[in-house]
Protein backbone atom coordinates (compact mmCIF):
# COMPACT_ATOMS: atom_id res chain seq x y z
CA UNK A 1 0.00 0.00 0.00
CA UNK A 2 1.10 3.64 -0.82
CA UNK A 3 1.56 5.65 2.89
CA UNK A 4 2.54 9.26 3.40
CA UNK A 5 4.44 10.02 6.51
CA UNK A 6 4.09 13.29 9.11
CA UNK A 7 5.94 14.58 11.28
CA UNK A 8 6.42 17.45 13.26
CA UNK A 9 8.62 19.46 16.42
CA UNK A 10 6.96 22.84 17.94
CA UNK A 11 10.07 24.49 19.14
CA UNK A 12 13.09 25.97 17.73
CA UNK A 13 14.95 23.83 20.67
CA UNK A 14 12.90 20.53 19.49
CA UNK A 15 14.29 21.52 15.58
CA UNK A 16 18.25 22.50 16.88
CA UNK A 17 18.24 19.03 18.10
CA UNK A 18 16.91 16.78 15.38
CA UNK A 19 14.22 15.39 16.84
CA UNK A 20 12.64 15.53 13.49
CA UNK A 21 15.02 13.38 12.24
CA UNK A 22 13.99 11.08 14.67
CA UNK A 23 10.42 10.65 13.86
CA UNK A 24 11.52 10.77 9.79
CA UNK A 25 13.86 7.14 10.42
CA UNK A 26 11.52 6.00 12.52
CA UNK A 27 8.23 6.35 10.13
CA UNK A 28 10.59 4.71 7.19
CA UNK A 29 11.74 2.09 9.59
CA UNK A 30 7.83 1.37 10.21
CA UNK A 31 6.79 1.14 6.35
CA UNK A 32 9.51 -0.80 5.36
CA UNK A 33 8.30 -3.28 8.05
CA UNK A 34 5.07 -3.25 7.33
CA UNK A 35 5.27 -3.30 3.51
CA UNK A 36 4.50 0.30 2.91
CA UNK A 37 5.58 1.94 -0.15
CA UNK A 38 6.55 5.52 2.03
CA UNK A 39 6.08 7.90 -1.22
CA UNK A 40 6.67 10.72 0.51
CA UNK A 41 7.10 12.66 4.24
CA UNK A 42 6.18 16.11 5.24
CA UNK A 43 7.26 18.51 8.12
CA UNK A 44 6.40 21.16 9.68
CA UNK A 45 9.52 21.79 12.61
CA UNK A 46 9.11 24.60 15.12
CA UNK A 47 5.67 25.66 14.63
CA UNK A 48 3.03 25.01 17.57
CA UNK A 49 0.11 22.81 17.50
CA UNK A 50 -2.54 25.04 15.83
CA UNK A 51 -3.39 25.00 12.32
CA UNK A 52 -1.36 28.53 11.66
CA UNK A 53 1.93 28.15 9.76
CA UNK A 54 1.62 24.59 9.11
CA UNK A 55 2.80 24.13 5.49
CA UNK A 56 3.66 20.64 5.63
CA UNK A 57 0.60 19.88 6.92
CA UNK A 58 -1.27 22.07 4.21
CA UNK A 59 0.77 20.59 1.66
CA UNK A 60 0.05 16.97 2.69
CA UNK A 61 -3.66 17.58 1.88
CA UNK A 62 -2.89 18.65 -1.35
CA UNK A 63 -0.56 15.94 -2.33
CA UNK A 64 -3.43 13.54 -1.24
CA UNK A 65 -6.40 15.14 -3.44
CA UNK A 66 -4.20 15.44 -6.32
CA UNK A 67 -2.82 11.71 -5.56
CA UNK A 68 -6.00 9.40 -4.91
CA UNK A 69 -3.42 6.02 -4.45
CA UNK A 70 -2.59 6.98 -1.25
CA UNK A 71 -4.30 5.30 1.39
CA UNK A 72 -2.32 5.74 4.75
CA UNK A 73 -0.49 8.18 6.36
CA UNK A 74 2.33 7.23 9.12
CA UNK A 75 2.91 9.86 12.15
CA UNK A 76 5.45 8.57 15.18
CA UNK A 77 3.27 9.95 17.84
CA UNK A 78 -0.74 10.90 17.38
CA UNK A 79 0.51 14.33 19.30
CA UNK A 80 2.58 15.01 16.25
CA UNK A 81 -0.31 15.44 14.39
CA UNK A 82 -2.10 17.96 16.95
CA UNK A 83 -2.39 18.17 21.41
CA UNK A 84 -5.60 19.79 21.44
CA UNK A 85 -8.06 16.91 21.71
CA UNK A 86 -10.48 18.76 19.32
CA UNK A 87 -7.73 19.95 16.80
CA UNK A 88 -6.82 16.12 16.72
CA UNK A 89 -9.93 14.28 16.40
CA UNK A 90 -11.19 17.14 13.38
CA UNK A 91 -7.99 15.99 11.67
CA UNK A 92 -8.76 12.53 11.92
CA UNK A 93 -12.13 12.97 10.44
CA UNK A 94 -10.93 15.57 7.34
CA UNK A 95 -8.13 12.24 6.67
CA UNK A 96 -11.43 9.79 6.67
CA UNK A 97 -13.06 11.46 4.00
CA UNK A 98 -9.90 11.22 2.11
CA UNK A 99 -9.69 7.31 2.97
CA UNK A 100 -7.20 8.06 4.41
CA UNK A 101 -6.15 6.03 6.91
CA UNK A 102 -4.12 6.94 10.08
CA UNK A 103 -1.49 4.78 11.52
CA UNK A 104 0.67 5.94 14.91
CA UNK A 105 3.84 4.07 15.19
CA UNK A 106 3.76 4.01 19.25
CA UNK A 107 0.02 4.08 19.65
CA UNK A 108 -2.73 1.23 18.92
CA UNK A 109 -4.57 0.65 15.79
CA UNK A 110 -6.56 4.31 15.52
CA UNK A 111 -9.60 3.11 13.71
CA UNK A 112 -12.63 5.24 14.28
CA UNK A 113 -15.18 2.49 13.10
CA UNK A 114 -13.67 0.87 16.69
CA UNK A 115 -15.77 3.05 19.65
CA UNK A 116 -13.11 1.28 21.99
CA UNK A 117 -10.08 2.28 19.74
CA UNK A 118 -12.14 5.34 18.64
CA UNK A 119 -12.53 6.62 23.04
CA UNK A 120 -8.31 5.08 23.59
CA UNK A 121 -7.39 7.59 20.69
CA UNK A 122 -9.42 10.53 22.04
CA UNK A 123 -7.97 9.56 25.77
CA UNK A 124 -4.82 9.99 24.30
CA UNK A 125 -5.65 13.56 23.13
CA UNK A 126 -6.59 14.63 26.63
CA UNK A 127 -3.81 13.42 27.95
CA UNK A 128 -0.97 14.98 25.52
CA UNK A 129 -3.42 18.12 25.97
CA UNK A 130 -3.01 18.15 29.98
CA UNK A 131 0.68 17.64 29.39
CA UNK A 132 0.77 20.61 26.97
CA UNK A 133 -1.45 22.77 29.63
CA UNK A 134 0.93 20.95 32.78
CA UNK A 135 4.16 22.17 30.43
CA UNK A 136 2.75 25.58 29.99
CA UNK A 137 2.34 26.29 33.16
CA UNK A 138 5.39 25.27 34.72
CA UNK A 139 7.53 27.25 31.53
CA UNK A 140 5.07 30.61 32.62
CA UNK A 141 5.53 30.40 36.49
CA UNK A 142 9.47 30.07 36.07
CA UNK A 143 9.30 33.15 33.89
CA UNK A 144 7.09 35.57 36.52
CA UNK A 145 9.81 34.14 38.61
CA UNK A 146 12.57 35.34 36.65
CA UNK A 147 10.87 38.36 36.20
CA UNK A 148 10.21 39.05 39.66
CA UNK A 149 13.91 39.12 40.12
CA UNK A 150 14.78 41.40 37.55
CA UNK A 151 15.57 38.63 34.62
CA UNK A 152 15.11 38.03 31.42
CA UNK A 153 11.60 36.09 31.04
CA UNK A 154 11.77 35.02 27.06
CA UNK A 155 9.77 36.65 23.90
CA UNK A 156 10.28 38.22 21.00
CA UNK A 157 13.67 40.85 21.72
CA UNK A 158 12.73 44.48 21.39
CA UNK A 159 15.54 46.29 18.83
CA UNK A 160 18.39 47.32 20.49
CA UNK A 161 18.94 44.05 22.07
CA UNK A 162 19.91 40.53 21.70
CA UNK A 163 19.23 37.25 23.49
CA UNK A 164 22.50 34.93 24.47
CA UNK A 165 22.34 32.13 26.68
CA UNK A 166 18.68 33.07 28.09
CA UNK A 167 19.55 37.04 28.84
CA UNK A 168 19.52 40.05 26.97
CA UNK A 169 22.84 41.96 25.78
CA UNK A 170 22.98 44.84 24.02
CA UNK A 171 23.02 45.19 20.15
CA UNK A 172 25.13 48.05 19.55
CA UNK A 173 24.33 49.29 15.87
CA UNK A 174 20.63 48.58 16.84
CA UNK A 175 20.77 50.88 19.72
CA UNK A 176 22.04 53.64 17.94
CA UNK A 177 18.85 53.25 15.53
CA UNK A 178 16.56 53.53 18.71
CA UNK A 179 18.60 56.41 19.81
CA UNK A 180 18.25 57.69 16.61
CA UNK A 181 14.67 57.81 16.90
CA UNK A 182 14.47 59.56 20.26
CA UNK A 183 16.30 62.24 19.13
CA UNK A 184 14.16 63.00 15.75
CA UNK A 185 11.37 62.66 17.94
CA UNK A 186 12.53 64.63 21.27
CA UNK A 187 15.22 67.20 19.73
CA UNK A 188 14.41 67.58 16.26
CA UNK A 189 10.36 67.45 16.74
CA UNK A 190 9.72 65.35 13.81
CA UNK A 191 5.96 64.08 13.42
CA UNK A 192 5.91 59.26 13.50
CA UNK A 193 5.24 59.96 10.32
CA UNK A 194 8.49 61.78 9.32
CA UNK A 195 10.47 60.07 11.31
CA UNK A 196 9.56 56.46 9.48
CA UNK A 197 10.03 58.22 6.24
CA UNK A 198 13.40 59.39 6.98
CA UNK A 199 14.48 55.99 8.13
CA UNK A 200 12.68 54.53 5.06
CA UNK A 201 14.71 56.61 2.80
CA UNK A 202 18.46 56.19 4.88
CA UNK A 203 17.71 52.16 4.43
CA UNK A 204 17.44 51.93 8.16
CA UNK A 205 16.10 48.58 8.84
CA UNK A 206 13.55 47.66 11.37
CA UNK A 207 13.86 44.40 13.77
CA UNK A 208 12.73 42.42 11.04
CA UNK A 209 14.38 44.39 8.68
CA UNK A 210 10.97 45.53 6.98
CA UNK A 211 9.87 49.06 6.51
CA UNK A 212 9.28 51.86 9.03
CA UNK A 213 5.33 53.23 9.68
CA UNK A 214 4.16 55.30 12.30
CA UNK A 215 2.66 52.65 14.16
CA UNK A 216 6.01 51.18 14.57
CA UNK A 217 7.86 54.05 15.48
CA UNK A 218 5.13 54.90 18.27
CA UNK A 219 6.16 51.42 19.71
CA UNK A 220 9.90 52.10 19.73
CA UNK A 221 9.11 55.39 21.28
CA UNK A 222 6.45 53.82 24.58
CA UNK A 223 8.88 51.48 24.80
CA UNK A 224 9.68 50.64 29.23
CA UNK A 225 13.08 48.38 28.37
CA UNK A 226 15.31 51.25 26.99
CA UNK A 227 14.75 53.26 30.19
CA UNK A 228 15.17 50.13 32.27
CA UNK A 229 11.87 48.66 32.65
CA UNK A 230 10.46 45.62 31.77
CA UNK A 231 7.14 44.14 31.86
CA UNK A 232 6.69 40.53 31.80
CA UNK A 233 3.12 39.60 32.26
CA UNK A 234 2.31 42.59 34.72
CA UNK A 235 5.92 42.23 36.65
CA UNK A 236 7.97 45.15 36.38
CA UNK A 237 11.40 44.01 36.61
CA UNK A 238 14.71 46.97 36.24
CA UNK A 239 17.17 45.70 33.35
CA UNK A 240 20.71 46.74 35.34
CA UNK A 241 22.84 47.92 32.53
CA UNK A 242 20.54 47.79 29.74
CA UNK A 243 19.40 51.16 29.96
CA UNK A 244 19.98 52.57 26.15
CA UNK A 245 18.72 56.11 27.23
C-alpha cells in the first residue's frame, strides 16, 4: 500500500536538536516493516500545535487530493499530528473522507469504526493536551519568577537588544537606531510619520528588517526596556545595565 508520513517538532529547541530526524527514520523504519511503499514525508519543525503556519501539513492535503493512491499516512506519535483533543480528532475525520487512513507508530490501531479504539485515541488527546497545559504552566511560572527578580523572562527581543544564553545583551548598531529615533522625535520634533520616512529613505532597517510606519515608530518610542523597565506579564522588573537612554 502507498503511505505518506508526518511529522512534526513545535520548538526551535525541538528543531536545533533533530528530533525531526527522529520521527523521519523511525516512520521509514515502520513502512519498510510493514510493507508500505513511504512515497513521501512532510514537516512542519518549530511551529506550535494550531493550524497557523503549518505548510507541511497544508501541503500533505494537497498531495493527497491530487494523488488518490494513497491510502495511509504514518505519524510517530498521534501528538505530532495535533495536542488539542479537538484539533486532533477534526484531523482525523478531514483524513477519513480522504480514505485516508491513520497509523501511529507508538500508539494502537486508531480506527474510528472501533468506539473502543475510537474513546483510547481521544484519551490519548486529553492526555498529551493536559501535558501541553501541565508544560505551559510550569515554563510561565518560572518566567514571573525570573521576572520578579529582575531577569530576562523570554519573547520576541525588542531592537536594540539581543538574546545569548537566556539574557539580553545589548546590540550596539541597533541601539544607535533607537537612539536615533528619540532624538528626531525629542530634539528635532519630527511628526511618527516623518520620522519612518526618513528611516525609510536612509535604508534603516527595522527588527525584522521591513519598513518603518508610524505605528512602529510609536512602539519604539512607549517602549519601558530602553529606560530600564520591563514588563513581563504585569511584573515590572529593572534591566541593570541595559538602559539605552
Amino acid at each position: 500500500m502507498k503511505a505518506i508520513g508526518y511529522c512534526r517538532v513545535s520548538t526551535e529547541n525541538q528543531k536545533d536538536e533533530k528530533t525531526i530526524q527522529i520521527q523521519v527514520e523511525n516512520i521509514r523504519a515502520f513502512a519498510k516493516n510493514n510493507d508500505f511503499e513511504l512515497v513521501k514525508t512532510f514537516q512542519d519543525e518549530a511551529v506550535n500545535g494550531g493550524l497557523a503556519n503549518r505548510p507541511g501539513l497544508s501541503k500533505l492535503f494537497n498531495f493527497v487530493e491530487d494523488n488518490k493512491g494513497i491510502e495511509t499516512l504514518i505519524v510517530f506519535k498521534l501528538d505530532r499530528l495535533a495536542r488539542d483533543l479537538y484539533l486532533q480528532e477534526h484531523l482525523i475525520r478531514k483524513f477519513e473522507e480522504l480514505n485516508l487512513k491513520l497509523i501511529s507508530i507508538n500508539e494502537p490501531d486508531l480506527d474510528g469504526k472501533d468506539p473502543l479504539r475510537k474513546a483510547f485515541r481521544q484519551f490519548m488527546g486529553i492526555v498529551s493536551e493536559l501535558e501541553k497545559a501541565f508544560i505551559t504552566m510550569r515554563l510561565t511560572s518560572g518566567r514571573i519568577s525570573k521576572a520578579k527578580k529582575g531577569g530576562y523572562a523570554g519573547g520576541t527581543t525588542a531592537l536594540g537588544y539581543i538574546a545569548k544564553n537566556r539574557e539580553l545583551e545589548i546590540n550596539q548598531e541597533e541601539a544607535e537606531i533607537v537612539r536615533k529615533i528619540y532624538y528626531l522625535k525629542r530634539y528635532k520634533k519630527l511628526s511618527l510619520g516623518k520620522i519612518a520616512k526618513k528611516l525609510n529613505e536612509e535604508g534603516v532597517p527595522t527588527k525584522r528588517g521591513k519598513k518603518w510606519y508610524s505605528a512602529t515608530v510609536k512602539l519604539i518610542l512607549e517602549r519601558g526596556i530602553y529606560r530600564g523597565n520591563y514588563n513581563y506579564k504585569g511584573y515590572k522588573s529593572i534591566k541593570e545595565g541595559l538602559r539605552l537612554l
